[in-house]
N, C-alpha and C. Protein backbone atom coordinates (compact mmCIF):
# COMPACT_ATOMS: atom_id res chain seq x y z
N UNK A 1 -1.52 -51.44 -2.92
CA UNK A 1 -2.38 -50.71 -3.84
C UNK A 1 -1.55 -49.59 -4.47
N UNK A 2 -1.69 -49.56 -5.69
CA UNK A 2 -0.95 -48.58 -6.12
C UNK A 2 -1.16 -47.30 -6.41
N UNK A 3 -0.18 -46.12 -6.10
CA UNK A 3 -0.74 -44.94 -5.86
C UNK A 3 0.30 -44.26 -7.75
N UNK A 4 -0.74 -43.40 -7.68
CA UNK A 4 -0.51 -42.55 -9.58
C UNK A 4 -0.86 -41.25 -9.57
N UNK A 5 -0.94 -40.41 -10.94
CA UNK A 5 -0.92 -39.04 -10.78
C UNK A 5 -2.29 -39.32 -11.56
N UNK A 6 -3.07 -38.39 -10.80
CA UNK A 6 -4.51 -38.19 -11.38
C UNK A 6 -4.59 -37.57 -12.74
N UNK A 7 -5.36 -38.58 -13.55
CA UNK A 7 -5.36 -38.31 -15.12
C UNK A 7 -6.77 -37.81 -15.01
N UNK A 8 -7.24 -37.07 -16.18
CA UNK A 8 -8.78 -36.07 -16.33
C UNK A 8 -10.28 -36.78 -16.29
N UNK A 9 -9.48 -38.30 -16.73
CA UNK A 9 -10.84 -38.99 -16.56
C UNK A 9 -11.44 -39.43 -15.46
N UNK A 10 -10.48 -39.29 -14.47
CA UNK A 10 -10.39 -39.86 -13.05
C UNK A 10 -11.35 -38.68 -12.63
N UNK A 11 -11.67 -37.42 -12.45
CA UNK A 11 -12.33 -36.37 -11.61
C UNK A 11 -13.49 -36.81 -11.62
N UNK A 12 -14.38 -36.88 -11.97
CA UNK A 12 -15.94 -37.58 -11.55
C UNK A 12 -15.72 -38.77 -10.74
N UNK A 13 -15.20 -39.82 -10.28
CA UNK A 13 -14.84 -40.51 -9.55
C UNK A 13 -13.75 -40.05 -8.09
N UNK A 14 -13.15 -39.17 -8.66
CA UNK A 14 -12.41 -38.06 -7.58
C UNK A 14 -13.61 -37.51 -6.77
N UNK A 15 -14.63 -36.79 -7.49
CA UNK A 15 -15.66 -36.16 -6.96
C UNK A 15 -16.72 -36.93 -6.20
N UNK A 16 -16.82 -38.22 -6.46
CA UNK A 16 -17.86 -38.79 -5.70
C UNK A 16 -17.16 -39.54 -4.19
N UNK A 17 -15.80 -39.77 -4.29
CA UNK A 17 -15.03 -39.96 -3.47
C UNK A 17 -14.69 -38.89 -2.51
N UNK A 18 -15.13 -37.65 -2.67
CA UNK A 18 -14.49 -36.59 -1.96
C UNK A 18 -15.77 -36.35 -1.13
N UNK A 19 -16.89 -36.16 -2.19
CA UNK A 19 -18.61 -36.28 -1.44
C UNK A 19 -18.90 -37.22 -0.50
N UNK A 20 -18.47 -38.30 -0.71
CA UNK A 20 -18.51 -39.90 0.15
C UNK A 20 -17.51 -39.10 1.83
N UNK A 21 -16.29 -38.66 1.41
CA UNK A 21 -15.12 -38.83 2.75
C UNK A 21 -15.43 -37.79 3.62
N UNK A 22 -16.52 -36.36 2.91
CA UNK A 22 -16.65 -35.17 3.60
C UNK A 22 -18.24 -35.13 3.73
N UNK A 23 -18.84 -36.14 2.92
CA UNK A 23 -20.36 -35.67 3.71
C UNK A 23 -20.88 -34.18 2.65
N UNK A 24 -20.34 -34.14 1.85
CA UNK A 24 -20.35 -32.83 1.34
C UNK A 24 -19.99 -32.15 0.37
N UNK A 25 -20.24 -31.32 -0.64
CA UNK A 25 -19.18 -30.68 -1.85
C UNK A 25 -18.22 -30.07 -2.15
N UNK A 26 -17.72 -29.08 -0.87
CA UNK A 26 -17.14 -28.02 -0.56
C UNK A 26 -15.55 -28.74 -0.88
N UNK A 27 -15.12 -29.57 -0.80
CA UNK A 27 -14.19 -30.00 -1.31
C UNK A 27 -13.87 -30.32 -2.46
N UNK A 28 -14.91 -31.07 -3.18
CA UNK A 28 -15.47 -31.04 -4.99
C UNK A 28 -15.13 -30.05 -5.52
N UNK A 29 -15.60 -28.42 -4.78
CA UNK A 29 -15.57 -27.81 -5.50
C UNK A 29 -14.49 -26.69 -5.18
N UNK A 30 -13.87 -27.08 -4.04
CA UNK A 30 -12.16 -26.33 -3.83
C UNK A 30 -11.47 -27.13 -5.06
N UNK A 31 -11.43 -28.35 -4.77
CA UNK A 31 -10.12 -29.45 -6.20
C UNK A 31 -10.11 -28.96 -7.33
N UNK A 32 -11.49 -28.53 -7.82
CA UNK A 32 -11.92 -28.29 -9.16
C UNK A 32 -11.75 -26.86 -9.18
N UNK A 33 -11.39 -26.24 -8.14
CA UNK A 33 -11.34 -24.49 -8.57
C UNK A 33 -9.65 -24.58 -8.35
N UNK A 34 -9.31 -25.39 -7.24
CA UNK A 34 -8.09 -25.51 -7.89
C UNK A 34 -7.47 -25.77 -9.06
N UNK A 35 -8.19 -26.69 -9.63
CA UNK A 35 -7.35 -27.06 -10.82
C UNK A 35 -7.63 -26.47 -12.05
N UNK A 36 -8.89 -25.57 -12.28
CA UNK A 36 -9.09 -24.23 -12.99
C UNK A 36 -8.38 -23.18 -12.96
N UNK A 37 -7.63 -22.82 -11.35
CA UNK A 37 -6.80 -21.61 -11.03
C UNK A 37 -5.21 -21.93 -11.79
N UNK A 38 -4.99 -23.84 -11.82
CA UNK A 38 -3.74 -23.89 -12.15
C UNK A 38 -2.43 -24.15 -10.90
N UNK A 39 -3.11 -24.06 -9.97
CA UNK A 39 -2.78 -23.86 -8.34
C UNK A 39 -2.09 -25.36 -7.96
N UNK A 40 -2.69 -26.05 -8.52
CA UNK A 40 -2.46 -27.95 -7.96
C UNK A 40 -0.37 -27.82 -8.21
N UNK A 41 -0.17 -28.74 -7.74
CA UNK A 41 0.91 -28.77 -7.31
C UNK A 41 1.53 -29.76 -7.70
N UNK A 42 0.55 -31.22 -6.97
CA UNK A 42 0.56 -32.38 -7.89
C UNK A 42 -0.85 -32.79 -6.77
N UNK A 43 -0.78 -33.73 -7.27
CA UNK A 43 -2.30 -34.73 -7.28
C UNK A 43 -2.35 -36.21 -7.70
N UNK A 44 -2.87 -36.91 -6.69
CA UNK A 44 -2.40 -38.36 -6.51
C UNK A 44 -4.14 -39.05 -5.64
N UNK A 45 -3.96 -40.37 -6.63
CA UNK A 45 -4.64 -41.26 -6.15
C UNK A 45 -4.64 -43.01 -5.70
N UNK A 46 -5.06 -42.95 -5.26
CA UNK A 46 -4.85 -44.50 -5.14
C UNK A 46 -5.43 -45.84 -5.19
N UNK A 47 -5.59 -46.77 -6.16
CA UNK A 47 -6.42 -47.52 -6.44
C UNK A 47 -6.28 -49.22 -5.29
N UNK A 48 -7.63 -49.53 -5.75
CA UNK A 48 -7.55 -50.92 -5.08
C UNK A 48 -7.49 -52.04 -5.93
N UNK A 49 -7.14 -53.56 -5.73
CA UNK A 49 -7.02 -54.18 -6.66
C UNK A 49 -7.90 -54.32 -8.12
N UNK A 50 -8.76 -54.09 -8.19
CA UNK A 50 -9.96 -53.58 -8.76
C UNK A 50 -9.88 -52.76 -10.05
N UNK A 51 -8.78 -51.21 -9.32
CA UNK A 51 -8.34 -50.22 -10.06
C UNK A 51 -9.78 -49.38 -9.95
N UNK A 52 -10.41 -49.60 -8.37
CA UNK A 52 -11.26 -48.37 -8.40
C UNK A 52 -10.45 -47.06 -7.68
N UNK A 53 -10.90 -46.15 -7.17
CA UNK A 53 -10.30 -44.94 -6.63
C UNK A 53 -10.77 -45.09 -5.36
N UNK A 54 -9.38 -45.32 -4.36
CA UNK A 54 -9.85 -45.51 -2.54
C UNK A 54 -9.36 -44.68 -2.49
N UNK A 55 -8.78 -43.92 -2.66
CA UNK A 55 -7.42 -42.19 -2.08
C UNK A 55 -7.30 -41.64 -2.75
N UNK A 56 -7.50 -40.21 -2.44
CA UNK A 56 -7.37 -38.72 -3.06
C UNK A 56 -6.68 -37.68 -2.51
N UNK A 57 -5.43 -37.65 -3.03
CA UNK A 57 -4.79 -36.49 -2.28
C UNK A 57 -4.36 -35.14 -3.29
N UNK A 58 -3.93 -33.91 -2.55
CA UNK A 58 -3.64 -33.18 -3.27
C UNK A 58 -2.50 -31.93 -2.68
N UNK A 59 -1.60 -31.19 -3.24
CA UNK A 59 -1.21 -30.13 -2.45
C UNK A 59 -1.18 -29.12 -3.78
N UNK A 60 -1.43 -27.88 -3.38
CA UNK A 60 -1.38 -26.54 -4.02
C UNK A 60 -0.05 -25.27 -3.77
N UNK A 61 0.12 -24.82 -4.66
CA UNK A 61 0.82 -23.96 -4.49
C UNK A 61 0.73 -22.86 -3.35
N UNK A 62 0.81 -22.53 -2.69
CA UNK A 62 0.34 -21.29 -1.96
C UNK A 62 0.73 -19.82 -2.40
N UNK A 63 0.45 -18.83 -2.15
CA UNK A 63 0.54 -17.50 -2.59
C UNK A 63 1.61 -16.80 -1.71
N UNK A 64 1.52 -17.44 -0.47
CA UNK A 64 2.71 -16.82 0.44
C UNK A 64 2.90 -17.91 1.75
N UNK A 65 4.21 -18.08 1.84
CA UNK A 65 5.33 -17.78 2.38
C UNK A 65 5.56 -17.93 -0.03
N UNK A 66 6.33 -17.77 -0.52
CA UNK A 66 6.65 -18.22 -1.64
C UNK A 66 7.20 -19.57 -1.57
N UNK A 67 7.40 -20.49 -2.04
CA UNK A 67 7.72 -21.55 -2.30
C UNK A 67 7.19 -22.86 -1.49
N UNK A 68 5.82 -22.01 -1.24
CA UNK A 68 5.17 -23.40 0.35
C UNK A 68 3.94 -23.81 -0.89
N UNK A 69 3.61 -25.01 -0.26
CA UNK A 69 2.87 -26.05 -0.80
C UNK A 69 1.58 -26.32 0.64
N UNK A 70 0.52 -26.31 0.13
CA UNK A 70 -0.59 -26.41 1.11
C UNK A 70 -1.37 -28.23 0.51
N UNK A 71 -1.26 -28.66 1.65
CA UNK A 71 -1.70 -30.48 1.56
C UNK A 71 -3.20 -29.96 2.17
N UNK A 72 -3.90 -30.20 0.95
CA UNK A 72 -5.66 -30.38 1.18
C UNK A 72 -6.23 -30.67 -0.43
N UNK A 73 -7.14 -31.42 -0.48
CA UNK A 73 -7.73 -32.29 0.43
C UNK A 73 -6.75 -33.32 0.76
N UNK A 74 -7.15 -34.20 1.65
CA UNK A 74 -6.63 -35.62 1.52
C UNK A 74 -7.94 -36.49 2.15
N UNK A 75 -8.41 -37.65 1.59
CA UNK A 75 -9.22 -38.43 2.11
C UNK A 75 -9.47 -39.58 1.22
N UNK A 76 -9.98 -40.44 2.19
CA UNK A 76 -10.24 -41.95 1.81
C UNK A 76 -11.61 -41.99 1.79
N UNK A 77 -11.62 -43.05 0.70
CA UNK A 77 -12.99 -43.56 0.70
C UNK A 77 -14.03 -44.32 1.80
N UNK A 78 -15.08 -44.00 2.68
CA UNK A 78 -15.26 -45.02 3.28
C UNK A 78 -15.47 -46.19 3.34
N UNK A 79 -14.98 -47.00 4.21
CA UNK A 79 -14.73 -48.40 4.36
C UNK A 79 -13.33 -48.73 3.83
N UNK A 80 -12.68 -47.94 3.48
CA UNK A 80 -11.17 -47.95 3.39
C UNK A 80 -10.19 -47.53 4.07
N UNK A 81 -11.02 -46.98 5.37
CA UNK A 81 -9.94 -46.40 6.55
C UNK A 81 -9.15 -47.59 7.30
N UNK A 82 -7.95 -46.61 7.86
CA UNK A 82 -7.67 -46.97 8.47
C UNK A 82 -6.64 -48.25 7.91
N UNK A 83 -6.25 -48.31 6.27
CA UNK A 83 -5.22 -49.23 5.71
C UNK A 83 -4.07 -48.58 5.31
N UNK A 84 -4.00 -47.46 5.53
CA UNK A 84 -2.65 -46.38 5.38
C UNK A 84 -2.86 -46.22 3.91
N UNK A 85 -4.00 -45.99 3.30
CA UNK A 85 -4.32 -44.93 2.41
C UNK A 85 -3.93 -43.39 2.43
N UNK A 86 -4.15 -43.18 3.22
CA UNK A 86 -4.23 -41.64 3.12
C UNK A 86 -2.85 -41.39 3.60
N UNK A 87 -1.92 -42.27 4.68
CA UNK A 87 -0.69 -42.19 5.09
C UNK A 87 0.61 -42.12 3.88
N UNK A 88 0.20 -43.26 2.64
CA UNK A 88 0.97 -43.31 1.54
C UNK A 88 0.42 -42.23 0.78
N UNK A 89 -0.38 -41.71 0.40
CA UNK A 89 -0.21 -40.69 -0.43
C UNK A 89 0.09 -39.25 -0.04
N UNK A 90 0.06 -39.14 1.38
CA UNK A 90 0.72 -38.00 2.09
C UNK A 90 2.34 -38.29 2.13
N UNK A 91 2.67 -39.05 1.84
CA UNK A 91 4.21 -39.33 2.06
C UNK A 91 4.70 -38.94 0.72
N UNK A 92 3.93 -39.60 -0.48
CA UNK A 92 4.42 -39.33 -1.83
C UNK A 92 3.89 -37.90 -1.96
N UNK A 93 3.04 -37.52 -1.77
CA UNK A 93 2.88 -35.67 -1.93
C UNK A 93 3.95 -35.62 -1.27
N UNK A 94 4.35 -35.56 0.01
CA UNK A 94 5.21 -34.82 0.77
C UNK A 94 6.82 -34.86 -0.29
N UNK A 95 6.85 -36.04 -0.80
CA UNK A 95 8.11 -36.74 -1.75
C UNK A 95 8.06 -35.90 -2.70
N UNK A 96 7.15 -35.76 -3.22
CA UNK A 96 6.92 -35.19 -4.78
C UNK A 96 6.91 -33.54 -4.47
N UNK A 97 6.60 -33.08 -3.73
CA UNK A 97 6.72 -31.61 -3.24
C UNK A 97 8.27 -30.68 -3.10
N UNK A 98 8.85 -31.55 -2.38
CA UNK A 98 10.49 -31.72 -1.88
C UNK A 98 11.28 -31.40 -3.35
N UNK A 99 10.78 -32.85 -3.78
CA UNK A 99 11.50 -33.03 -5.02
C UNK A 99 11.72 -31.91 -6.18
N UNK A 100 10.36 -31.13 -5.99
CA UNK A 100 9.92 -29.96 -6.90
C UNK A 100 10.76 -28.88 -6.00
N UNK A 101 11.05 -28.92 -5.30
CA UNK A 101 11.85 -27.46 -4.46
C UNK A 101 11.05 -26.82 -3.33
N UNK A 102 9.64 -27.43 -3.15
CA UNK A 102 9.00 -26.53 -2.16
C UNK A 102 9.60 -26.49 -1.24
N UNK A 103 9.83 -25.63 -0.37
CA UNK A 103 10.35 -24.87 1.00
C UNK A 103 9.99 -25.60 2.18
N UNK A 104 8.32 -25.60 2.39
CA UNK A 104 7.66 -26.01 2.96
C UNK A 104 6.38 -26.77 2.39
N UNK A 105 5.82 -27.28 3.66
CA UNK A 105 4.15 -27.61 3.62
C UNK A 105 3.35 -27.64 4.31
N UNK A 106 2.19 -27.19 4.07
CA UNK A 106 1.48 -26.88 5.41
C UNK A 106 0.12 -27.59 5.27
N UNK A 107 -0.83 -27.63 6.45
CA UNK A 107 -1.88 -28.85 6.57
C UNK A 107 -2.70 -28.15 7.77
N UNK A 108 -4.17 -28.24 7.25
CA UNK A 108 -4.71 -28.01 8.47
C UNK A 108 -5.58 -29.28 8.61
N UNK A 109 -5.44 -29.75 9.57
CA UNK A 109 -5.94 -30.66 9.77
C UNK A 109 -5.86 -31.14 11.78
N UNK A 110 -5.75 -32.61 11.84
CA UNK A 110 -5.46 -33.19 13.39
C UNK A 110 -4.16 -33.24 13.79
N UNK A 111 -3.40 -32.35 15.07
CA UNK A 111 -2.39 -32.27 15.13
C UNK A 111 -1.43 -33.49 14.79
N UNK A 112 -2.20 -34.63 16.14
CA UNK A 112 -1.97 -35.80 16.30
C UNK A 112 -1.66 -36.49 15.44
N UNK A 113 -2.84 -36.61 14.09
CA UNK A 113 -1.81 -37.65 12.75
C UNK A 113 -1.18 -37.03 12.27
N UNK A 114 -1.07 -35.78 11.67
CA UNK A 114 -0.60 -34.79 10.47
C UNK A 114 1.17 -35.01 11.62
N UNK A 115 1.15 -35.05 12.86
CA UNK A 115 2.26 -35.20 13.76
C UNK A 115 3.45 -36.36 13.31
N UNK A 116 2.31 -37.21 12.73
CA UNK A 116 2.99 -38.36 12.48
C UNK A 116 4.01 -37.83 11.03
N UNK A 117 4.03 -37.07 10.50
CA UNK A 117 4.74 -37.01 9.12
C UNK A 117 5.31 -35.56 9.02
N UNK A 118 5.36 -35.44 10.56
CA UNK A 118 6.32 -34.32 10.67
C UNK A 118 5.99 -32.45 10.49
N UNK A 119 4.52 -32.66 10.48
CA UNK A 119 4.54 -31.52 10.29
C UNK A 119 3.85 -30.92 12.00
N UNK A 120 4.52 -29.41 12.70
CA UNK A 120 4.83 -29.00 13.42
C UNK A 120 3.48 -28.04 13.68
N UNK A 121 3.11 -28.12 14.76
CA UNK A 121 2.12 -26.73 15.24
C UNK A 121 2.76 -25.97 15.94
N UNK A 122 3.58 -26.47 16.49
CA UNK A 122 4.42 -25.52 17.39
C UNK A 122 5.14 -24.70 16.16
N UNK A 123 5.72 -24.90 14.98
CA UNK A 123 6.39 -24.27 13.61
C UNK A 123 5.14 -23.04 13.35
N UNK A 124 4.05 -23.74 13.46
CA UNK A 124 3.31 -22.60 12.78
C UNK A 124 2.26 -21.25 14.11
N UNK A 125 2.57 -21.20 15.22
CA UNK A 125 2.46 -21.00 16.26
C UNK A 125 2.26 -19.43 16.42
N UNK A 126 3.35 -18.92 15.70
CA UNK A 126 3.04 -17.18 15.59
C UNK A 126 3.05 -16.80 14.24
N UNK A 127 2.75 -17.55 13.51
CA UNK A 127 1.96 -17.45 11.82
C UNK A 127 0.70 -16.79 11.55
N UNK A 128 -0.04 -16.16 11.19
CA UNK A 128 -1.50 -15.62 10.95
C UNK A 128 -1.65 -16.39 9.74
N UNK A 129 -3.18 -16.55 9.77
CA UNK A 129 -3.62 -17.52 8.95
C UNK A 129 -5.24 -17.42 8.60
N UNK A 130 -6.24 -17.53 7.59
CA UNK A 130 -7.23 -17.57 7.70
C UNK A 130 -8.01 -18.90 8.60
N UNK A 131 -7.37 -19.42 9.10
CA UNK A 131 -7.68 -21.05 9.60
C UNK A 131 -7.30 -20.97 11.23
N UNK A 132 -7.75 -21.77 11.79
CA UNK A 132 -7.31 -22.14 13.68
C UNK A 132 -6.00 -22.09 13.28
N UNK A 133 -5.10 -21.58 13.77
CA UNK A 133 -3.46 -21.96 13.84
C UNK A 133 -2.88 -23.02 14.78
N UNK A 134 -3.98 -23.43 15.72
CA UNK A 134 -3.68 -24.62 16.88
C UNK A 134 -4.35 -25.42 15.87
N UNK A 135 -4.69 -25.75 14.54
CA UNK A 135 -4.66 -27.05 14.04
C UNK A 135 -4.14 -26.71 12.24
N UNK A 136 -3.10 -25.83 12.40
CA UNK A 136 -2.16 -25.38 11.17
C UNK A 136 -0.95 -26.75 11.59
N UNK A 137 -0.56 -27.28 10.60
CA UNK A 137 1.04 -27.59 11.05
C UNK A 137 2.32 -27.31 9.58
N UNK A 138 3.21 -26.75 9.81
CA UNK A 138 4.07 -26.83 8.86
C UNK A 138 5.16 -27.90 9.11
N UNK A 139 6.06 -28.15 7.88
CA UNK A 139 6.87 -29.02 7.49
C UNK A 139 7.98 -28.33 6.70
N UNK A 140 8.93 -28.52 7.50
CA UNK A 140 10.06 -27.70 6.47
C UNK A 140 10.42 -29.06 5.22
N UNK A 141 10.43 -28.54 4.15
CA UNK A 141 10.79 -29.83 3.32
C UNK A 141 12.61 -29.35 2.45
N UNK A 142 12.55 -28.69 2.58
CA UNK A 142 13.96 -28.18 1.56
C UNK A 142 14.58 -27.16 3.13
N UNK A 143 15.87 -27.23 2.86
CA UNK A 143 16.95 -26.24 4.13
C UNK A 143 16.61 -26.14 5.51
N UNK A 144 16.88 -25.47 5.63
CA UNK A 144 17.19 -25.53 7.36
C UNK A 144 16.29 -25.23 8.34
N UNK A 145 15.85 -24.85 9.74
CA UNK A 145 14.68 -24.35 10.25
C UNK A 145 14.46 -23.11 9.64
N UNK A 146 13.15 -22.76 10.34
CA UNK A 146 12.46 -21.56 9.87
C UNK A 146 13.35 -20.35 9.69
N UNK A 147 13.30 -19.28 9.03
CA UNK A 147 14.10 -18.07 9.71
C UNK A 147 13.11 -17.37 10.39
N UNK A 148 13.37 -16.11 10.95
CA UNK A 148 12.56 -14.91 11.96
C UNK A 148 11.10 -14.63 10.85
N UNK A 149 11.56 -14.67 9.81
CA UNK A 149 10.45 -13.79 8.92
C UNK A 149 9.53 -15.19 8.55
N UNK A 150 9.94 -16.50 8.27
CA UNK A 150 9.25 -17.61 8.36
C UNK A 150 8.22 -17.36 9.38
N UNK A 151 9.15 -17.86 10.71
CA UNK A 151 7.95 -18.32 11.63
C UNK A 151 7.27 -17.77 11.99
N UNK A 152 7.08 -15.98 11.41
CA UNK A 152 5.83 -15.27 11.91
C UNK A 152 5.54 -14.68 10.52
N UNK A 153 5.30 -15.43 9.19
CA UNK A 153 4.40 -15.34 7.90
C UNK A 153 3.35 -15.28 8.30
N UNK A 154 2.72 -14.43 6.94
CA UNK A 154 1.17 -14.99 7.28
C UNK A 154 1.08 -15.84 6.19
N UNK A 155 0.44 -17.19 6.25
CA UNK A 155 -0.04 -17.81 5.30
C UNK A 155 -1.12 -17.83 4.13
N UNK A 156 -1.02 -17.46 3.30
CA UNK A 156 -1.78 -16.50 2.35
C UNK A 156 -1.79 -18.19 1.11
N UNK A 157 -3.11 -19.12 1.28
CA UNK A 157 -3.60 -19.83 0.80
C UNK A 157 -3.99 -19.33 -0.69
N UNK A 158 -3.80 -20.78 -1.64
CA UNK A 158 -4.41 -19.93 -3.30
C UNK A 158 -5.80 -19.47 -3.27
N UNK A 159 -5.83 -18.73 -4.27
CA UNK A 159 -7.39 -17.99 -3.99
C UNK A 159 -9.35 -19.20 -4.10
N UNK A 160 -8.51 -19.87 -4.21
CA UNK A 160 -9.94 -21.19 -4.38
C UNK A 160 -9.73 -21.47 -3.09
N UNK A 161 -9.15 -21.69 -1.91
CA UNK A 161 -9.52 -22.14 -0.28
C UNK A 161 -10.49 -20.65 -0.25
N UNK A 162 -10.30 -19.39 -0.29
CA UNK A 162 -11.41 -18.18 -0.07
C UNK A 162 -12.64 -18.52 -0.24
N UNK A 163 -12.95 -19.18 -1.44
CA UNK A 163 -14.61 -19.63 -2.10
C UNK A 163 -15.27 -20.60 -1.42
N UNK A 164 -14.12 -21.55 -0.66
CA UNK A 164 -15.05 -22.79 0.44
C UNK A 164 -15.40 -22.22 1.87
């Protein structure tokens, strides 16, 4: 299935896909305040043979550490779990992030999968954060480990995660 960069006509179908994966709006209406703030980073979906929309991913700029990238939302449509939807377009965000120079990336989410693609809870461990920090994980994507002033940032999310 092939994964692309979300074009404008795609968001109402983004939106009913995001309502469908969360039960809810609050994500509808983080994407869309993201992408009013200018914040998006890049943004990716993924179609089925069909060329409907099964995957929605996204990462944002963040406000602090400087040069970090925050992966949210990400979700699949239901009845599409579980085909490495959401695995391929976390890989190409993660690709497409790198590529752009981000530093890092960070994810709150399940240690356990988000584990699978490398991103660290133990990295984000003495970080402050508006979020659980035992389900923060970072990802160094550009240079070397953390430095001293890294691994105890506070993570200062764009101002549209505040409004959800």
């Amino acid at each position: 299935m092939p994964i692309r960069q979300v074009r404008p006509e795609d968001h109402a179908e983004i939106d009913k896909l995001l309502t469908a994966a969360f039960g809810g709006t609050e994500e509808v209406a983080l994407v869309a305040a993201l992408r009013s703030d200018g914040a998006v980073q890049a943004e990716l979906v993924e179609e089925d043979s069909a060329g409907a929309i099964v995957g929605h991913a996204m990462t944002s700029r963040m406000a602090g550490p400087e040069g970090w990238v925050a992966l949210a939302p990400v979700a699949t449509l239901p009845g599409f779990e579980r085909r490495g939807i959401a695995s391929g377009l976390i890989r190409a965000l993660l690709g497409e992030a790198r590529d752009s120079g981000a530093q890092a990336a960070v994810v709150l989410g399940d240690p356990e999968f988000y584990g699978r693609f490398g991103f660290s809870v133990a990295a984000a461990a003495r970080m402050s954060s508006p979020y659980p920090i035992a389900y923060t994980g970072v990802r160094i994507l550009n240079g070397g480990p953390l430095t001293e002033a890294e691994a105890i940032a506070e993570l200062r999310y764009a101002p549209a995660f505040a409004a959800v």
